[in-house]
N, C-alpha and C. Protein backbone atom coordinates (compact mmCIF):
# COMPACT_ATOMS: atom_id res chain seq x y z
N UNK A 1 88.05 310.44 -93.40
CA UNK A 1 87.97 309.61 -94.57
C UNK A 1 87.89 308.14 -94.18
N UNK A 2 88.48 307.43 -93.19
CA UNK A 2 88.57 306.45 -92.57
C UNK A 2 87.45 305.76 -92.32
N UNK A 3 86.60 306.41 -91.64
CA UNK A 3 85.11 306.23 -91.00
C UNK A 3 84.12 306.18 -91.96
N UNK A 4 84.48 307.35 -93.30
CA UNK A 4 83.44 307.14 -94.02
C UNK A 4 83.66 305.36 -94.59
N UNK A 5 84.67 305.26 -95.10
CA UNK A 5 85.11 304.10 -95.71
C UNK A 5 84.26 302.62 -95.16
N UNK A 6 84.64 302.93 -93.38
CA UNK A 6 84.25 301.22 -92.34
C UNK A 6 82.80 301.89 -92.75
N UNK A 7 81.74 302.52 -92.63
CA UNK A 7 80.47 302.84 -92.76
C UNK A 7 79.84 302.35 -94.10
N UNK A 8 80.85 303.01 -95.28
CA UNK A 8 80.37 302.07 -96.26
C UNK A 8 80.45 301.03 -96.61
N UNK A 9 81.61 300.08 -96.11
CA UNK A 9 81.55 298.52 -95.97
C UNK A 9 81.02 298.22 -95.20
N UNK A 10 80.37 298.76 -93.88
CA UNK A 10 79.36 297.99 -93.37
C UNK A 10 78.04 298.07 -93.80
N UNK A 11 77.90 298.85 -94.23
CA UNK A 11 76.66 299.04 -95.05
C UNK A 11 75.95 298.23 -96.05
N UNK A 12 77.54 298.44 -97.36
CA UNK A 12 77.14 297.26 -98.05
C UNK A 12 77.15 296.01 -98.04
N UNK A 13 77.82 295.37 -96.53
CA UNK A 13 77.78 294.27 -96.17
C UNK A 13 76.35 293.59 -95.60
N UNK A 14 75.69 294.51 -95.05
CA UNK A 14 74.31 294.99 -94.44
C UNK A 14 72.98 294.89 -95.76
N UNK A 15 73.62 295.56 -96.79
CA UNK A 15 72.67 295.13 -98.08
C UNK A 15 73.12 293.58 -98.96
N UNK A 16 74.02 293.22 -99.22
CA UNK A 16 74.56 291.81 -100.01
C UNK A 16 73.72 291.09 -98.56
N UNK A 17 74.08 290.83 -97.09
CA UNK A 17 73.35 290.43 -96.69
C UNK A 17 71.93 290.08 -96.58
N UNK A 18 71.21 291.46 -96.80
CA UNK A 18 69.63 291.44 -96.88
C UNK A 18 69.96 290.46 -98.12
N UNK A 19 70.36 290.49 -99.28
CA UNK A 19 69.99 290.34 -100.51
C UNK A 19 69.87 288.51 -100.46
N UNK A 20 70.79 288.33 -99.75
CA UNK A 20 71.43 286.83 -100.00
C UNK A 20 70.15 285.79 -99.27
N UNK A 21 69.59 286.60 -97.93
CA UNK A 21 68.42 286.22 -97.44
C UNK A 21 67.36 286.42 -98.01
N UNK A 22 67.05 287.26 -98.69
CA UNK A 22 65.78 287.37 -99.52
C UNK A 22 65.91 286.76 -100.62
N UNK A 23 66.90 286.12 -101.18
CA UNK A 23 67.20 284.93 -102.01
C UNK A 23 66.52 283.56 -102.08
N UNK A 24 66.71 283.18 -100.27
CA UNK A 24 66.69 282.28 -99.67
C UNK A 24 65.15 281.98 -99.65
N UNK A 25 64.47 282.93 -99.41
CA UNK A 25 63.17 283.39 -98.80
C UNK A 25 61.92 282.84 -99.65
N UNK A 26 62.48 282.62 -101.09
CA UNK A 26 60.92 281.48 -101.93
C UNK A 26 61.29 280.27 -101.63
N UNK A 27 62.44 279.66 -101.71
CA UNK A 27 62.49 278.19 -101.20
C UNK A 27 61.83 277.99 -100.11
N UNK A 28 61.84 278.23 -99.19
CA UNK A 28 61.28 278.47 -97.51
C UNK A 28 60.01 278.26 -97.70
N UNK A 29 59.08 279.48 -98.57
CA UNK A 29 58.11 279.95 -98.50
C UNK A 29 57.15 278.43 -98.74
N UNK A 30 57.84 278.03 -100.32
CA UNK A 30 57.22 277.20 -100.45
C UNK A 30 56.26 275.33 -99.93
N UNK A 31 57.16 275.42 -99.03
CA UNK A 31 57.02 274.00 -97.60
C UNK A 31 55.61 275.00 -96.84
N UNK A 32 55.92 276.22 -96.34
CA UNK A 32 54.62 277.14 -95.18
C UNK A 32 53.75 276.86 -96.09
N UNK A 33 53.89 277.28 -97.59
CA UNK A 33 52.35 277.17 -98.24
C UNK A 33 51.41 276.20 -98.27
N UNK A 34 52.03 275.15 -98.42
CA UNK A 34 51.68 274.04 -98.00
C UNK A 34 50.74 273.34 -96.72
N UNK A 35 52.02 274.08 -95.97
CA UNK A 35 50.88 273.84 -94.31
C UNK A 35 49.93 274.95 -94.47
N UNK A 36 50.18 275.65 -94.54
CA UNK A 36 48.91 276.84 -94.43
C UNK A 36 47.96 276.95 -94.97
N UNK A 37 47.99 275.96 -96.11
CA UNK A 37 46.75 275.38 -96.97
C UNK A 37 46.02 274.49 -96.34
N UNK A 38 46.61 273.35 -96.05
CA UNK A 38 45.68 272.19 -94.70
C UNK A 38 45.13 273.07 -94.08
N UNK A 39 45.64 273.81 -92.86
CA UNK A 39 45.85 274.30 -91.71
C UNK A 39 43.96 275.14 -91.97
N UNK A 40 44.27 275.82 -93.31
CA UNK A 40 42.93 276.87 -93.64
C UNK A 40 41.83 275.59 -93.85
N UNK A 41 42.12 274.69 -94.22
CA UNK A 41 41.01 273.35 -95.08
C UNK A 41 40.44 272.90 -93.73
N UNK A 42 41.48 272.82 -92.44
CA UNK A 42 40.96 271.97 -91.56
C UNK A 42 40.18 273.43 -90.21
N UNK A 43 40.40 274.46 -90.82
CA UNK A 43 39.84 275.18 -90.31
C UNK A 43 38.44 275.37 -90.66
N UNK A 44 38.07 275.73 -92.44
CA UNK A 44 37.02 275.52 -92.87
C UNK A 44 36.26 274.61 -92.16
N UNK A 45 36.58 272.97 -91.54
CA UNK A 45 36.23 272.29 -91.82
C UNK A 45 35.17 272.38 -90.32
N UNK A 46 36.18 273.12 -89.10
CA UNK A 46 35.60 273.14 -87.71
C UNK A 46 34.53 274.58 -88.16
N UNK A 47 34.91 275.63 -89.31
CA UNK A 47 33.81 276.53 -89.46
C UNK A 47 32.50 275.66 -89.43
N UNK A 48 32.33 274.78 -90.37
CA UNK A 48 31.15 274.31 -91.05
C UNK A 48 30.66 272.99 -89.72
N UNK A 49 31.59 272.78 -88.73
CA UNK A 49 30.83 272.42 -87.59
C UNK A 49 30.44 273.01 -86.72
N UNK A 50 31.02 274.18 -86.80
CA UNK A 50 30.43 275.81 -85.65
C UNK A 50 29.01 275.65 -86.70
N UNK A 51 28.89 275.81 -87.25
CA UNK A 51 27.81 276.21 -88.03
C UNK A 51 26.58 275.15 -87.92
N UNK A 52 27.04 274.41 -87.85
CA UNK A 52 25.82 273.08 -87.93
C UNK A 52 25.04 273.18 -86.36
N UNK A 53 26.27 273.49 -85.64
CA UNK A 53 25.33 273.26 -84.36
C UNK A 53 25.44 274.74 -83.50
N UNK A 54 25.05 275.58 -84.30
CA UNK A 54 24.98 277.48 -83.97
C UNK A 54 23.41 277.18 -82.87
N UNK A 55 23.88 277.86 -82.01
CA UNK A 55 22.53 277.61 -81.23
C UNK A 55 21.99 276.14 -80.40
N UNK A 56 22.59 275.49 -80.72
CA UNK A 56 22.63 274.39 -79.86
C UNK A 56 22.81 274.22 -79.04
N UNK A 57 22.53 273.61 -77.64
CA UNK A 57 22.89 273.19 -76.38
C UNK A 57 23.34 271.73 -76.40
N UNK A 58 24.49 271.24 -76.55
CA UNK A 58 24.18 269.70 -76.59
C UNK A 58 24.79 268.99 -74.50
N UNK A 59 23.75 267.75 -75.03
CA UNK A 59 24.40 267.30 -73.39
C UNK A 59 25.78 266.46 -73.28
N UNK A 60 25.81 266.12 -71.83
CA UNK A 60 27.67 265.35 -72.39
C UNK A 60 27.18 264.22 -72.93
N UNK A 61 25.90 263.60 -72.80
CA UNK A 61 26.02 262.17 -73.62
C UNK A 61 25.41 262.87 -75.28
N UNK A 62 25.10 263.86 -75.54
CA UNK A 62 25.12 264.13 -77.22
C UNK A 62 26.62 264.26 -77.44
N UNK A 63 27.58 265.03 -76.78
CA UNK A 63 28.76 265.20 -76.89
C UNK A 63 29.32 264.18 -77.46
N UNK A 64 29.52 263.24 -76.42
CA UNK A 64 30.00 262.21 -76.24
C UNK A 64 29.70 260.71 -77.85
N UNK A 65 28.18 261.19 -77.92
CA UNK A 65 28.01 259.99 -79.15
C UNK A 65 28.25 260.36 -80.78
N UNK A 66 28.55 262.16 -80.55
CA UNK A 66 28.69 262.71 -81.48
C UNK A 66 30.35 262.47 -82.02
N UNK A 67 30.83 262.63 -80.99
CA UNK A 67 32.68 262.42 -80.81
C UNK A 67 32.91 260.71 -80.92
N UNK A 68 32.11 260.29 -81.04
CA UNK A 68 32.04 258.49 -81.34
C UNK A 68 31.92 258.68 -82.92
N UNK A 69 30.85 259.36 -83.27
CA UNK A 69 30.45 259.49 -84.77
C UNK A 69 31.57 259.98 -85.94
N UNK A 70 31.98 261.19 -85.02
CA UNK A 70 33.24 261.86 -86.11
C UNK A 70 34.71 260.78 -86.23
N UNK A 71 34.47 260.07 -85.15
CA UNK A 71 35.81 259.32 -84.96
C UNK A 71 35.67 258.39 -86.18
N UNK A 72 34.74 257.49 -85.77
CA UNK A 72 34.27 256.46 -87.11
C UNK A 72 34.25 257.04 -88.23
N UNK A 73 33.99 258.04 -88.58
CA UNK A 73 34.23 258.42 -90.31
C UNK A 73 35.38 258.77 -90.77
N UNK A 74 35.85 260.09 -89.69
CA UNK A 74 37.25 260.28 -89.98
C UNK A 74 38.26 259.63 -90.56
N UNK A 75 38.13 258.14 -89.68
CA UNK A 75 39.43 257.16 -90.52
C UNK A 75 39.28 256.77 -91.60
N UNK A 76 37.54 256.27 -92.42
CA UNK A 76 37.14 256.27 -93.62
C UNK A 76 37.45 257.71 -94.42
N UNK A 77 37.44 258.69 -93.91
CA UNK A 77 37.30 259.95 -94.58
C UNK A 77 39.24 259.64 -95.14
N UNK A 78 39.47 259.77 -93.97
CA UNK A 78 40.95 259.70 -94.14
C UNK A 78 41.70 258.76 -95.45
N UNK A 79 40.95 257.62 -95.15
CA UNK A 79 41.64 256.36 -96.40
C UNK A 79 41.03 256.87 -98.09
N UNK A 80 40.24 257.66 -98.02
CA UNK A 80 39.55 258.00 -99.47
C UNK A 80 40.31 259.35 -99.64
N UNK A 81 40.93 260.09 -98.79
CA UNK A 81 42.02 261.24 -99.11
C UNK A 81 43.22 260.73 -99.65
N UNK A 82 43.11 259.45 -99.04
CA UNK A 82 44.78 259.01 -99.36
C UNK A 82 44.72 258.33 -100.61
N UNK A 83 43.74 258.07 -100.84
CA UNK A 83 43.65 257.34 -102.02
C UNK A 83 43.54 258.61 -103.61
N UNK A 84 43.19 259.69 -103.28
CA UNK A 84 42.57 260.52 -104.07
C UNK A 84 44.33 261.80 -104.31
N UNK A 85 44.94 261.74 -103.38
CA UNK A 85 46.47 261.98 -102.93
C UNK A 85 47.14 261.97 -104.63
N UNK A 86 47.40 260.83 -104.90
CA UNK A 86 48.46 261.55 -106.21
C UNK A 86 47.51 262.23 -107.52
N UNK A 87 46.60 261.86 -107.53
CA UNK A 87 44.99 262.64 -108.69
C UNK A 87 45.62 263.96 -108.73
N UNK A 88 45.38 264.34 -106.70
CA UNK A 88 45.25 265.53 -106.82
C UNK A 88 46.86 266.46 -106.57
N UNK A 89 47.63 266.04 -106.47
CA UNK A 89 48.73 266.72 -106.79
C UNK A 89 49.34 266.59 -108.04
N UNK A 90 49.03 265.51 -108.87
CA UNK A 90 48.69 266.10 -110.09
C UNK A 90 48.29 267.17 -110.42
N UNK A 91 47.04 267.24 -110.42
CA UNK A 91 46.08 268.40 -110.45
C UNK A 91 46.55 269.87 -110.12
N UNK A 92 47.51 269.66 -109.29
CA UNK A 92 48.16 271.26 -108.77
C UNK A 92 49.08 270.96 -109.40
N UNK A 93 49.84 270.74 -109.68
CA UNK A 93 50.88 270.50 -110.70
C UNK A 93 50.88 271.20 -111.86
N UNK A 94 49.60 270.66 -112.65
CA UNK A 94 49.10 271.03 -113.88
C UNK A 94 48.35 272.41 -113.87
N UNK A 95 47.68 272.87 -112.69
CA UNK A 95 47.24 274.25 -112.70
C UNK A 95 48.25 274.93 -112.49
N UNK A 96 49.44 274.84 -111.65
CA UNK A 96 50.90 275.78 -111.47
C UNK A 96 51.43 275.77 -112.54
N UNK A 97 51.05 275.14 -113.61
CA UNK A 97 51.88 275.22 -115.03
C UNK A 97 50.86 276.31 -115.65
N UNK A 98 49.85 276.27 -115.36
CA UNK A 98 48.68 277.01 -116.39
C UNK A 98 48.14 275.94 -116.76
N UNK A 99 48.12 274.68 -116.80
CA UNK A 99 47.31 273.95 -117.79
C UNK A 99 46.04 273.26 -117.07
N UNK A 100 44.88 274.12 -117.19
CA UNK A 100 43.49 274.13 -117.23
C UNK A 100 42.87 272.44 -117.38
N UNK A 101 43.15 272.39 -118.47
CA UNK A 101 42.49 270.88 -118.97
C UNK A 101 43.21 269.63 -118.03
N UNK A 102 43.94 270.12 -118.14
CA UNK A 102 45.05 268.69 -117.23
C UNK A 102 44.76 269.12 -115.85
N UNK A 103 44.79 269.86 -115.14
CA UNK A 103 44.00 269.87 -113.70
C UNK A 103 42.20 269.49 -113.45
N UNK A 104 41.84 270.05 -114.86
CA UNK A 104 40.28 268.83 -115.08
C UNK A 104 40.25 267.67 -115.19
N UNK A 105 41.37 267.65 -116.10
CA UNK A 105 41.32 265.93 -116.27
C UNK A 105 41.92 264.72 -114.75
N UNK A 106 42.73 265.65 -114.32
CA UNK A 106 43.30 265.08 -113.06
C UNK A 106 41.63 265.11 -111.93
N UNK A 107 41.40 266.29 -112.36
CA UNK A 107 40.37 265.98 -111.11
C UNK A 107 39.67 264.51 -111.24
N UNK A 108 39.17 264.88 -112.61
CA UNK A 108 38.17 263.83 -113.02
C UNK A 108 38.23 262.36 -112.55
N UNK A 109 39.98 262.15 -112.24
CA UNK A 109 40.04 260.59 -112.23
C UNK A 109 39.51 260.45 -110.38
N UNK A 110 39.36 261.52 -110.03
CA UNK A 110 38.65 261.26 -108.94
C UNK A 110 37.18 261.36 -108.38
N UNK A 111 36.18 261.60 -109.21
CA UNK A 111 35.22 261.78 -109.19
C UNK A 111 34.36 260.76 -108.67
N UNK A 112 34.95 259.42 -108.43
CA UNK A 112 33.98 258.44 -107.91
C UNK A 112 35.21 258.75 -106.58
N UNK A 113 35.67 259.11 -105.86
CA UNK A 113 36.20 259.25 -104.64
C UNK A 113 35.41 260.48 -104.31
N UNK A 114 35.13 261.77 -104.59
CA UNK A 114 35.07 262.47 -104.50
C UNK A 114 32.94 262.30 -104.24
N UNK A 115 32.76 261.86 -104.52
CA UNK A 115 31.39 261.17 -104.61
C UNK A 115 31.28 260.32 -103.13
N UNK A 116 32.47 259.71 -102.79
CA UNK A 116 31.95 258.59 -101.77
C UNK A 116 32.01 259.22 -100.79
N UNK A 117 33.33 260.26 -100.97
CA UNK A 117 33.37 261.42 -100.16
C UNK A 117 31.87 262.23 -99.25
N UNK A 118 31.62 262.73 -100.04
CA UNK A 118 30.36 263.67 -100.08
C UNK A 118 29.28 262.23 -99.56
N UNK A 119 29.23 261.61 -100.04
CA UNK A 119 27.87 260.35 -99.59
C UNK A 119 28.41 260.11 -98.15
N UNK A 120 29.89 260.20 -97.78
CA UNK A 120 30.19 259.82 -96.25
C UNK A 120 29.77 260.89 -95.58
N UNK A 121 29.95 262.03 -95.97
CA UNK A 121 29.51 263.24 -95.25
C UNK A 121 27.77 263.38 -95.06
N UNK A 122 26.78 263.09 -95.86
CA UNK A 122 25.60 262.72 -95.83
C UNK A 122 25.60 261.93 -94.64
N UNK A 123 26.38 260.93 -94.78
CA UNK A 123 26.09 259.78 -93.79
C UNK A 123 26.59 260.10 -92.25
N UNK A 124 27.01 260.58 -92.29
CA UNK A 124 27.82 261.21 -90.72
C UNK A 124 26.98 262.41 -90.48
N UNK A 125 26.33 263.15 -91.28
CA UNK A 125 25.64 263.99 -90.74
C UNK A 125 24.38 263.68 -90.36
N UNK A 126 23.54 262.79 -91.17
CA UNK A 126 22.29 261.54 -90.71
C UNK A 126 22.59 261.05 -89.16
N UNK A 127 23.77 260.40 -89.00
CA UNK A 127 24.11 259.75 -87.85
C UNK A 127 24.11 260.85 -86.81
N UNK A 128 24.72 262.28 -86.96
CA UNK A 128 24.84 263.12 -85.82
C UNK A 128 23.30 263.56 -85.56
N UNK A 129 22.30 263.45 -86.54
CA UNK A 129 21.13 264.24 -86.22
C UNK A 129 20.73 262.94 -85.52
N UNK A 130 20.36 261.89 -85.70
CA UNK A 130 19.78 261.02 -85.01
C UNK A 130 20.29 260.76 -83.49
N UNK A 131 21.54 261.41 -83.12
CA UNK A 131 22.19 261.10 -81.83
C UNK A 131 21.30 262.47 -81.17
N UNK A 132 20.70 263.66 -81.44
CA UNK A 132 20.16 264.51 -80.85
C UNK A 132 19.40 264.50 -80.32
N UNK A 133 18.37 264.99 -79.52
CA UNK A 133 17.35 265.02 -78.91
C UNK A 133 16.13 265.76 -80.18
N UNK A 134 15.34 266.03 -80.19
CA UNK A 134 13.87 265.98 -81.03
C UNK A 134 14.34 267.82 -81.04
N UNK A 135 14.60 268.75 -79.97
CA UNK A 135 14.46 269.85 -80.01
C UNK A 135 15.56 270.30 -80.78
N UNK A 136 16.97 269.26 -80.66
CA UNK A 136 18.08 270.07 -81.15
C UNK A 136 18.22 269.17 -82.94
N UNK A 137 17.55 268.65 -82.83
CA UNK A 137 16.96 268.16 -84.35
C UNK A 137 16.20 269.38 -85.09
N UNK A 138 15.48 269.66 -84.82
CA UNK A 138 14.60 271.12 -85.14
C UNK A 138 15.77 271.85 -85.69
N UNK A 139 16.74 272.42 -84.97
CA UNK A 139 17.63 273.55 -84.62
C UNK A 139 18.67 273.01 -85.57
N UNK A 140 19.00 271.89 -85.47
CA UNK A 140 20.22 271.28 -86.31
C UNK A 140 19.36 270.93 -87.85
N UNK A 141 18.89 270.43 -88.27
CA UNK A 141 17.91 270.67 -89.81
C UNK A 141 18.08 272.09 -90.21
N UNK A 142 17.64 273.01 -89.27
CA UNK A 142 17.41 274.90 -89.17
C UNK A 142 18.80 274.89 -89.89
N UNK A 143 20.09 274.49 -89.00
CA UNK A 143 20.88 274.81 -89.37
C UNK A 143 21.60 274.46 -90.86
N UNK A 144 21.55 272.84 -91.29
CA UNK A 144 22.11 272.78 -92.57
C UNK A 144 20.93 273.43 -93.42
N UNK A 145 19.85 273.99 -93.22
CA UNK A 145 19.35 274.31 -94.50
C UNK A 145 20.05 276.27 -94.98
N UNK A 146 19.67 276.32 -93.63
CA UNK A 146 20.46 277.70 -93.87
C UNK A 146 21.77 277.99 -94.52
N UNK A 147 23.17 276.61 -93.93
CA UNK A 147 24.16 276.16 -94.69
C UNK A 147 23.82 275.91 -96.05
N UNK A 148 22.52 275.13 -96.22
CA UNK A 148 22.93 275.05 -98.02
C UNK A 148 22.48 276.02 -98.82
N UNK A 149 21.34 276.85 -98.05
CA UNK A 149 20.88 277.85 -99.08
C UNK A 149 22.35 278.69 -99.41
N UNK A 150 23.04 279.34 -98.34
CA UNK A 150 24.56 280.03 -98.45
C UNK A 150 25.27 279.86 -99.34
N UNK A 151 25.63 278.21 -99.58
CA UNK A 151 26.44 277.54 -100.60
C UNK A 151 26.10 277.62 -101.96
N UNK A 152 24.59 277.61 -102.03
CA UNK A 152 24.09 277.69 -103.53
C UNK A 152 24.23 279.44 -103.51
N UNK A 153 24.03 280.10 -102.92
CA UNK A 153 24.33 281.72 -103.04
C UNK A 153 25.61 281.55 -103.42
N UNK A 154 26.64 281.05 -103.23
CA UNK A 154 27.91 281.66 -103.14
C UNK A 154 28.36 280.50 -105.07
N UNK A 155 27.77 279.83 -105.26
CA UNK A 155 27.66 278.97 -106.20
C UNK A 155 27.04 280.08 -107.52
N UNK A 156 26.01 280.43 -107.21
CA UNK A 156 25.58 281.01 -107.93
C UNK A 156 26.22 282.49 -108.48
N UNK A 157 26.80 283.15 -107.48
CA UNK A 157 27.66 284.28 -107.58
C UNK A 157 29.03 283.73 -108.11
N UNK A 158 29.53 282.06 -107.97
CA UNK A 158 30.71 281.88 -109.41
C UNK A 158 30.21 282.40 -110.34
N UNK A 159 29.18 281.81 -110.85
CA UNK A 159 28.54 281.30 -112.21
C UNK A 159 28.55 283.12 -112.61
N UNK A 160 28.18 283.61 -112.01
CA UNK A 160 28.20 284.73 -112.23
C UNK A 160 29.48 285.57 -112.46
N UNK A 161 30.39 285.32 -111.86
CA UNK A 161 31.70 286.04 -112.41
C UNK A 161 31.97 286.42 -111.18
N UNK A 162 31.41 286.79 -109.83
CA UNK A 162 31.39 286.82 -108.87
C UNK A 162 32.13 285.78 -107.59
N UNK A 163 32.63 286.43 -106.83
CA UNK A 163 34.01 285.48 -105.95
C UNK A 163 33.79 285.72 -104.46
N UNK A 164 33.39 284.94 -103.68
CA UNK A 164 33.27 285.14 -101.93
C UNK A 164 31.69 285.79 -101.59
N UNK A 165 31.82 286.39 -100.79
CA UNK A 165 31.25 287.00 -100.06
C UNK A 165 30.57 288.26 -100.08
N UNK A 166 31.58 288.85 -100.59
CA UNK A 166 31.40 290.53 -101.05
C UNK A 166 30.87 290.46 -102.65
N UNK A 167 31.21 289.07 -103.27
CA UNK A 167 30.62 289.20 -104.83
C UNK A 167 31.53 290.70 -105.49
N UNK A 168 32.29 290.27 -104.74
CA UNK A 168 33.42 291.29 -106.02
C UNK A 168 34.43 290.32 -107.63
N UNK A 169 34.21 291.11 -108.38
CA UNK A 169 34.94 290.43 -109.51
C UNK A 169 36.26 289.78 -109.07
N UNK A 170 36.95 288.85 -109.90
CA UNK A 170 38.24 288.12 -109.50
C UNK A 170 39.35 289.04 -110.60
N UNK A 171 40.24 289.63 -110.35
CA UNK A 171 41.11 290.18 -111.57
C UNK A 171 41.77 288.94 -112.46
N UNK A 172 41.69 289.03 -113.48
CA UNK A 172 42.12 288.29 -114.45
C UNK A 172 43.65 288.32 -114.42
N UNK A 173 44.14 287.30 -113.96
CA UNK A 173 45.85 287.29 -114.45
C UNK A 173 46.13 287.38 -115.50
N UNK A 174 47.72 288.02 -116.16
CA UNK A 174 47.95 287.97 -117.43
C UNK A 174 48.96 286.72 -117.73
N UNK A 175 48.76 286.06 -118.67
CA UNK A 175 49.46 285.04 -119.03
C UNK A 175 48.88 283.60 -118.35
N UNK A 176 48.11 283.40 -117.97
CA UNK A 176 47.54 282.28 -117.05
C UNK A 176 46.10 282.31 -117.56
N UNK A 177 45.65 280.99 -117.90
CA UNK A 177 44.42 279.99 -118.27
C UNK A 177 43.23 280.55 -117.34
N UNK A 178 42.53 280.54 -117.47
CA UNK A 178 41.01 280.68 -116.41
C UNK A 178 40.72 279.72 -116.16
């Protein structure tokens, strides 16, 4: 009788334990989500430079003037994030509530950032093709067009009701805005 007794207090000491940690476990979560959101953004971001120069050979002086190029925008890229910074946590704010319109409207106040944005990226990508040689110009053009046709595919499959890659439907949450 003894043994059964220490077995079941350790036991249930063993479950109140689990419990008290899995308590713990959304506070936590919520700081990782965070990084793991950059972490995927700045991953995207080296995808879509694998991609630009797929097939390319570059030399160390393309290397080299190209890694001059990204440097110079970056810090501009950087000061128009920071500036665009409370818009957009707004913006998540208002979509974690459900509210649709107020994460539009938050976007909206950034739309001329979000613009200079995209015109810097034009411009840094102008600058990297002109640092190439004539053959890897060919190959690098090859490549963003192929990139944009993709984007308008995958654009077009929103519009459609359609989500990623596979163009499978998105399930509708219950209680939450579209």
């Amino acid at each position: 009788m003894g043994k059964t007794r220490v077995i079941a207090l350790a036991f249930a000491s063993l479950v109140s334990a689990a419990s008290f940690a899995g308590a713990q476990a959304p506070a936590q979560q919520g700081a990782q989500q965070g990084r793991h959101a950059m972490q995927r953004g700045m991953r995207a971001g080296a995808r879509v430079e694998r991609g630009l120069f797929r097939g390319i050979k570059l030399s160390d002086a393309e290397k080299a003037k190209i890694k001059d190029i990204h440097t110079k925008y970056a810090a501009q890229a950087k000061s128009l994030r920071e500036q665009m910074k409370p818009a957009m946590q707004e913006a998540r704010t208002a979509r974690q509530k459900g509210d649709t319109t107020g994460a539009r409207a938050a976007l909206a106040k950034n739309k001329g950032s979000f613009d200079k944005l995209a015109q810097l990226r034009k411009s840094e990508q102008a600058e990297v093709r002109s640092a190439l040689t004539p053959e890897n110009q060919k190959l690098y053009d090859a490549n963003v067009q192929q990139m944009a046709k993709r984007r308008d595919e995958m654009k077009a499959n929103r519009k459609d009701g359609k989500v990623g890659k596979r163009g499978g439907a998105r399930p509708q949450r219950s209680g939450q805005a579209g």
